[in-house]
N, C-alpha and C. Protein backbone atom coordinates (compact mmCIF):
# COMPACT_ATOMS: atom_id res chain seq x y z
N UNK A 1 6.90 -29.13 -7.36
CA UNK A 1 5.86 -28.17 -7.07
C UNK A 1 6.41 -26.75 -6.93
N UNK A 2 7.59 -26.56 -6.20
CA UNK A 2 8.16 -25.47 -6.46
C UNK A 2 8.70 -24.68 -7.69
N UNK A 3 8.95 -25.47 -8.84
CA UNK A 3 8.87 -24.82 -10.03
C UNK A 3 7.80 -24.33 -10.30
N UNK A 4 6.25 -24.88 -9.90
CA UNK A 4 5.43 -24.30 -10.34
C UNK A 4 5.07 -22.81 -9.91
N UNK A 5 5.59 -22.95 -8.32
CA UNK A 5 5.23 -21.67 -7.79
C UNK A 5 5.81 -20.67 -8.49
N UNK A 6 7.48 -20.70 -8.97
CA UNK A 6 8.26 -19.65 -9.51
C UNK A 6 7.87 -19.37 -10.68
N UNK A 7 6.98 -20.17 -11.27
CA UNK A 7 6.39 -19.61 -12.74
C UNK A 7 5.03 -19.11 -12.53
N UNK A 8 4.49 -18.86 -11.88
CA UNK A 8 3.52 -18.19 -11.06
C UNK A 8 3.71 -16.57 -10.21
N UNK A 9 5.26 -16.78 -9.93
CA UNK A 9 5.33 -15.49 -9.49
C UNK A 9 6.09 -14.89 -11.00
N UNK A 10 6.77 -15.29 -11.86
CA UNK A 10 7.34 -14.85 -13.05
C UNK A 10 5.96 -13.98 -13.79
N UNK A 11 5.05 -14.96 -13.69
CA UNK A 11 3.92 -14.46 -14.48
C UNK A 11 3.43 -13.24 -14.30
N UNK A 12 2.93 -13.57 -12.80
CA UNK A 12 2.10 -12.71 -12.15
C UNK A 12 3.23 -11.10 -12.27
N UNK A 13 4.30 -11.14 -11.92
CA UNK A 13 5.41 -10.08 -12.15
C UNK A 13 5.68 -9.51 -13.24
N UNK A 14 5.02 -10.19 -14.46
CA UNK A 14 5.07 -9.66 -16.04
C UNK A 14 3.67 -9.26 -16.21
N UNK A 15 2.76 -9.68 -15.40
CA UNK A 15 1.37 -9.19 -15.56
C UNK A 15 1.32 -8.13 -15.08
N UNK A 16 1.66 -7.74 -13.49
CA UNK A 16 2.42 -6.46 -13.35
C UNK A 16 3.07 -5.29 -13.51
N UNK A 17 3.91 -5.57 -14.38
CA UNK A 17 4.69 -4.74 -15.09
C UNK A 17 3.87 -4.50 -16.44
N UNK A 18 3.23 -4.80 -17.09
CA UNK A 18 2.34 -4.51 -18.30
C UNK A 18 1.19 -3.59 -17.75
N UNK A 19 0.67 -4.23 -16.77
CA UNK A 19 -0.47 -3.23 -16.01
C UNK A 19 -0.11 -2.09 -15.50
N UNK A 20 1.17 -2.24 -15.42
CA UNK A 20 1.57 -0.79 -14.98
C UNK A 20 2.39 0.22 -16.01
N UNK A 21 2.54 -0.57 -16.77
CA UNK A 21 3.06 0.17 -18.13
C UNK A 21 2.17 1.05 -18.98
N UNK A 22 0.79 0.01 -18.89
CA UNK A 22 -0.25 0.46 -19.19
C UNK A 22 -1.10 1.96 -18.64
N UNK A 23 -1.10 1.64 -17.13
CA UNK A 23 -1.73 2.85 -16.23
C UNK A 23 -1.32 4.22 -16.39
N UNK A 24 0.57 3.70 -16.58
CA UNK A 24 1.23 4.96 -16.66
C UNK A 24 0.93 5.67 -17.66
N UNK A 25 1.32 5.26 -18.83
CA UNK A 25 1.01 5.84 -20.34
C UNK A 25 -0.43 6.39 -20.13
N UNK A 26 -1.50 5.78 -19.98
CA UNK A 26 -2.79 6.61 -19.79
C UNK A 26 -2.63 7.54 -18.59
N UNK A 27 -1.79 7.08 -17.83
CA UNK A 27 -2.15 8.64 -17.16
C UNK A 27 -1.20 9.78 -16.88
N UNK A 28 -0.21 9.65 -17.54
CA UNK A 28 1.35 10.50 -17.80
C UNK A 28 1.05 10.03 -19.57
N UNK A 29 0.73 11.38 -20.33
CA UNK A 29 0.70 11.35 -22.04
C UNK A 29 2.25 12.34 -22.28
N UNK A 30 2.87 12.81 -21.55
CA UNK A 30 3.66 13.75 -21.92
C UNK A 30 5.08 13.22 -21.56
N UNK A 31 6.15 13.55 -22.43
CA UNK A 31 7.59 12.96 -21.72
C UNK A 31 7.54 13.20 -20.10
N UNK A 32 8.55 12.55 -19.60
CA UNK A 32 8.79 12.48 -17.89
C UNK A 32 9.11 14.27 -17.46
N UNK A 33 8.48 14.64 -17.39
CA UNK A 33 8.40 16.16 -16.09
C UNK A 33 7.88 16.51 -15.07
N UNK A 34 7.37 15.27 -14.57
CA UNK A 34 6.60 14.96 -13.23
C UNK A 34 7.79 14.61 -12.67
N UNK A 35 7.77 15.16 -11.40
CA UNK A 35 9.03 14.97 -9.76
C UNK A 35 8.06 15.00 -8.86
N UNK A 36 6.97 14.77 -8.32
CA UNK A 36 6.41 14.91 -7.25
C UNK A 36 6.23 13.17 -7.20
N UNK A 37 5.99 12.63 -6.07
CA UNK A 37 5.29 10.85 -5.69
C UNK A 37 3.98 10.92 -6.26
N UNK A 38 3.92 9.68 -6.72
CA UNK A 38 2.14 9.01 -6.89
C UNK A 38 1.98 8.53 -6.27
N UNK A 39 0.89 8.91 -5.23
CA UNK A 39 0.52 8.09 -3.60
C UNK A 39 0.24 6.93 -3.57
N UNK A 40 -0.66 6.60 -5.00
CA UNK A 40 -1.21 5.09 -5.40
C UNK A 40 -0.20 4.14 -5.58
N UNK A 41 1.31 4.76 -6.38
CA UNK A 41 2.19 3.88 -6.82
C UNK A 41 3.13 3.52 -5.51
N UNK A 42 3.01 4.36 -4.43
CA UNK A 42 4.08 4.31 -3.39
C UNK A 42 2.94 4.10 -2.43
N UNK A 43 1.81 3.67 -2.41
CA UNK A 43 1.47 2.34 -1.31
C UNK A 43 1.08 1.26 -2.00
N UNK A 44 1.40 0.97 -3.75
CA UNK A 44 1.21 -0.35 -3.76
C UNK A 44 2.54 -0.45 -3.66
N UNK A 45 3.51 -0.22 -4.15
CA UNK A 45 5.27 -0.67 -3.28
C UNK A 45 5.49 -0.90 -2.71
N UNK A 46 4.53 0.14 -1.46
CA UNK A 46 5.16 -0.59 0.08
C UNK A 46 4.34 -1.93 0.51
N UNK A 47 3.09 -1.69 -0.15
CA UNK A 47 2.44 -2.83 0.29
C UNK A 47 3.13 -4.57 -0.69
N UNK A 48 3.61 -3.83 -1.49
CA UNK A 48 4.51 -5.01 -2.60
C UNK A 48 6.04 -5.73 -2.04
N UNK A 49 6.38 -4.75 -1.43
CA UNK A 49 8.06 -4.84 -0.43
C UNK A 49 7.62 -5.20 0.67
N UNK A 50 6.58 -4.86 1.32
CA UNK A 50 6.29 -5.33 3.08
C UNK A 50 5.69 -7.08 2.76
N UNK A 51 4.70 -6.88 1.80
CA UNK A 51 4.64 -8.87 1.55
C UNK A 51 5.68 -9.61 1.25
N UNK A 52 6.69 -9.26 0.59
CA UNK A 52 7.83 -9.75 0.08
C UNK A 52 9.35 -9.85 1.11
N UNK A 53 8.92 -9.24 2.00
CA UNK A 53 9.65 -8.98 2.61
C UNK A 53 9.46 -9.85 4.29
N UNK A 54 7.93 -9.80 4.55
CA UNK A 54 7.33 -9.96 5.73
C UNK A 54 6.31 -10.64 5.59
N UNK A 55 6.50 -11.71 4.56
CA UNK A 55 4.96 -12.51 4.16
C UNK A 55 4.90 -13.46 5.25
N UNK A 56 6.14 -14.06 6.23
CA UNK A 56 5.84 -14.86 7.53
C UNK A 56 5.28 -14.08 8.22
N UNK A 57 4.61 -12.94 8.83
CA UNK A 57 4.26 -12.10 9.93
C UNK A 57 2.71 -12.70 9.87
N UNK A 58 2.40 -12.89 8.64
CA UNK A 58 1.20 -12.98 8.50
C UNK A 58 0.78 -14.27 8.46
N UNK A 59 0.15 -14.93 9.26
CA UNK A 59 0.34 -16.51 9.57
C UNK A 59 -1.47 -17.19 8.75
N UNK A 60 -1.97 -16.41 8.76
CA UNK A 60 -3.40 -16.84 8.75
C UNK A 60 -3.65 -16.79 6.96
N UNK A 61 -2.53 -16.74 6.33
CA UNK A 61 -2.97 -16.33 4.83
C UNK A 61 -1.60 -17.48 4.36
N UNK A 62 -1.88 -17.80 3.20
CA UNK A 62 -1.00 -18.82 2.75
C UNK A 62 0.12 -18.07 2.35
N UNK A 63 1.14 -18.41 1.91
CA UNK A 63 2.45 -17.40 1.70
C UNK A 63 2.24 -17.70 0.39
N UNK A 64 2.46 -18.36 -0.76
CA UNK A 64 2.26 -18.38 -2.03
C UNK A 64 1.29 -17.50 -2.21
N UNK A 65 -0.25 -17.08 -1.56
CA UNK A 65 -1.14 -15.59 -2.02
C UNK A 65 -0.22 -14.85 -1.95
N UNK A 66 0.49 -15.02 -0.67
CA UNK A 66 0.50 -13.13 -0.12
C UNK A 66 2.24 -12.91 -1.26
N UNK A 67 2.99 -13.72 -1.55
CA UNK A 67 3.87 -13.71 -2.79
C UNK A 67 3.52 -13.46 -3.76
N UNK A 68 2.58 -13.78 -4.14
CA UNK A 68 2.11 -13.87 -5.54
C UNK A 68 1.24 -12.14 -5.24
N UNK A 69 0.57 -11.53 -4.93
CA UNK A 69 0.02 -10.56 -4.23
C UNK A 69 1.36 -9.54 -4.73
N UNK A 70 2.51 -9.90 -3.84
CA UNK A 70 3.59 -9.25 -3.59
C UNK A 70 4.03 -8.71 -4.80
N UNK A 71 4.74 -10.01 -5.89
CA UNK A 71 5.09 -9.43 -6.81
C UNK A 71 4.08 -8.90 -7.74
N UNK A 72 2.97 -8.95 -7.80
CA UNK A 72 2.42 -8.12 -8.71
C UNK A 72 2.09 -6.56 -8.81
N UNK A 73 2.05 -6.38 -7.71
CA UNK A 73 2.01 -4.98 -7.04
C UNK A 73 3.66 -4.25 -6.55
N UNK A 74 4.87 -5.23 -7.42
CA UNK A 74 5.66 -4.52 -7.14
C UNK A 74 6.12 -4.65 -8.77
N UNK A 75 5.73 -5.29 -9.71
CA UNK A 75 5.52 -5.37 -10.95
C UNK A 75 4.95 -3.87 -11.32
N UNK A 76 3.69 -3.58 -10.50
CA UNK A 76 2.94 -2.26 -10.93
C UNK A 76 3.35 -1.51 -10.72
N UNK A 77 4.54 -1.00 -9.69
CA UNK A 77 5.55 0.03 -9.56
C UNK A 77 6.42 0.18 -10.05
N UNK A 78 7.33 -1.14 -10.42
CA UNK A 78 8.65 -0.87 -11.33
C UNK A 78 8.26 -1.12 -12.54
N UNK A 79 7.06 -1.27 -12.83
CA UNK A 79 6.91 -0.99 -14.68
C UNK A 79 6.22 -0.28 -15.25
N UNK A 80 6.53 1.17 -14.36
CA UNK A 80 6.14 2.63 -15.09
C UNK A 80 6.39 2.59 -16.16
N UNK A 81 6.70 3.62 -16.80
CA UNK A 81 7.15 4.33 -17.86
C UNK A 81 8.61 4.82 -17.45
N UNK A 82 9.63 4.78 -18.28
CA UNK A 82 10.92 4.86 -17.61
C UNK A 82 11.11 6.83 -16.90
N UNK A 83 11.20 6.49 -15.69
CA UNK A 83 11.25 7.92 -14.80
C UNK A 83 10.12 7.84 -13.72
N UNK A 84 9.30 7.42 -14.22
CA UNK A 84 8.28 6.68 -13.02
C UNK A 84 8.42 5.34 -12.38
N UNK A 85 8.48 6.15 -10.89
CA UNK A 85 8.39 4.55 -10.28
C UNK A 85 9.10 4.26 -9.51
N UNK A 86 10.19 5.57 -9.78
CA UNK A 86 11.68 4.60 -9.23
C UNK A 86 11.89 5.47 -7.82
N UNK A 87 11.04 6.78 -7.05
CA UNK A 87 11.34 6.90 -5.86
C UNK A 87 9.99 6.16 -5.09
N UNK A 88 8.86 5.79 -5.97
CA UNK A 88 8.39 5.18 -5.00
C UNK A 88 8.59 3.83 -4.37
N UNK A 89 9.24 2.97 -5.37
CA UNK A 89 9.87 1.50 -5.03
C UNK A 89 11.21 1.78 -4.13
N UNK A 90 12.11 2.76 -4.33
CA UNK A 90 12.96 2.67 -3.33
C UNK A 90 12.11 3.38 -2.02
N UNK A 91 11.23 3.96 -1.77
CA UNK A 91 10.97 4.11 -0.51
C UNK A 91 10.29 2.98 0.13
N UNK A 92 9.39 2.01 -0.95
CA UNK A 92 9.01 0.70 -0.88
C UNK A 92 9.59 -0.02 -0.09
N UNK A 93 11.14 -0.34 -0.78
CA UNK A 93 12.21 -1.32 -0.05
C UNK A 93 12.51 -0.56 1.00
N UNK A 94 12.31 0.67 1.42
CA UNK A 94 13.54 1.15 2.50
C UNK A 94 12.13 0.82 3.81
N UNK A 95 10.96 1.44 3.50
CA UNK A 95 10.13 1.29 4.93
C UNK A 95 9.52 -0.70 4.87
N UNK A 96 10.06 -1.28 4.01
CA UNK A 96 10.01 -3.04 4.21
C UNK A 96 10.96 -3.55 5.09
N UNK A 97 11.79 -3.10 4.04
CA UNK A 97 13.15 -3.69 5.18
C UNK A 97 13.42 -2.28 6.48
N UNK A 98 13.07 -1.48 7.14
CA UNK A 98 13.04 -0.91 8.28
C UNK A 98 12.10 -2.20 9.51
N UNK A 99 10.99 -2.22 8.53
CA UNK A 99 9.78 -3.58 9.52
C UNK A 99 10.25 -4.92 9.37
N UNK A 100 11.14 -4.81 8.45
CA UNK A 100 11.52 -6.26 8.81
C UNK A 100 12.77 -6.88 9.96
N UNK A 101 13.63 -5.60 9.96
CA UNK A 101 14.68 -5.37 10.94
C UNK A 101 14.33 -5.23 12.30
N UNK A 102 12.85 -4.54 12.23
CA UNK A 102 12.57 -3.87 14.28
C UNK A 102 11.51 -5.58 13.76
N UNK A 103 10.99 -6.37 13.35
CA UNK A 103 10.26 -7.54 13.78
C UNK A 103 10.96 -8.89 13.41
N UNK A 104 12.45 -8.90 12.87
CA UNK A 104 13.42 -9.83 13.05
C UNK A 104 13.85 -10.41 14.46
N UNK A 105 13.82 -9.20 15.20
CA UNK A 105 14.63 -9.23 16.17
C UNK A 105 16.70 -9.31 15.78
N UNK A 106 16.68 -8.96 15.02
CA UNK A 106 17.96 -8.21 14.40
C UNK A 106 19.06 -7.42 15.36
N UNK A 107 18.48 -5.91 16.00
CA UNK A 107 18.42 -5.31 16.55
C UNK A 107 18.57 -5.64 18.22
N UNK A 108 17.43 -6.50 18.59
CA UNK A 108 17.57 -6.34 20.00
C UNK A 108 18.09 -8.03 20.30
């Protein structure tokens, strides 16, 4: 059964990355000269890194959704257009793993 799940998140992570390959190109037509964040792309990251990261916190939702959830919306960030994408997924991982460290109990 667990193979099935990993071809489920494979999928869903290539469905991802196409949808976001897609978004980008329609909405960046010009080579990469954008440097400012896309607010949309850097809260589906964080919201893509905080499930992936912290999908036990959440007890009342099955973990295979909130995975499957996870990678697709982190599919939609890292499969900009190459130059997009890549400060909002690392701020993704950095404020995931910050919440996952202060609700590990790591720290204290």
């Amino acid at each position: 059964m667990e193979e099935l799940y990993y071809m489920i998140y494979i999928i869903v992570f290539i469905i991802g990355s196409i949808a976001g390959l897609l978004l980008s190109y329609k909405k960046h037509m010009e080579p990469f000269i954008m440097s400012e964040i896309d607010v949309l792309t850097l809260v589906l990251s964080i919201i893509g890194w905080f499930l992936l990261f912290n999908h036990g916190l959440i007890g009342f939702i099955s973990s295979v959704i909130l995975l499957t959830i996870a990678f697709f919306f982190i599919g939609l960030a890292l499969g900009r257009r190459p130059g997009y994408g890549r400060k909002e997924t690392a701020i993704g991982i950095l404020v995931a793993g910050v919440i996952w460290i202060l609700t590990s109990g790591v720290l204290f």
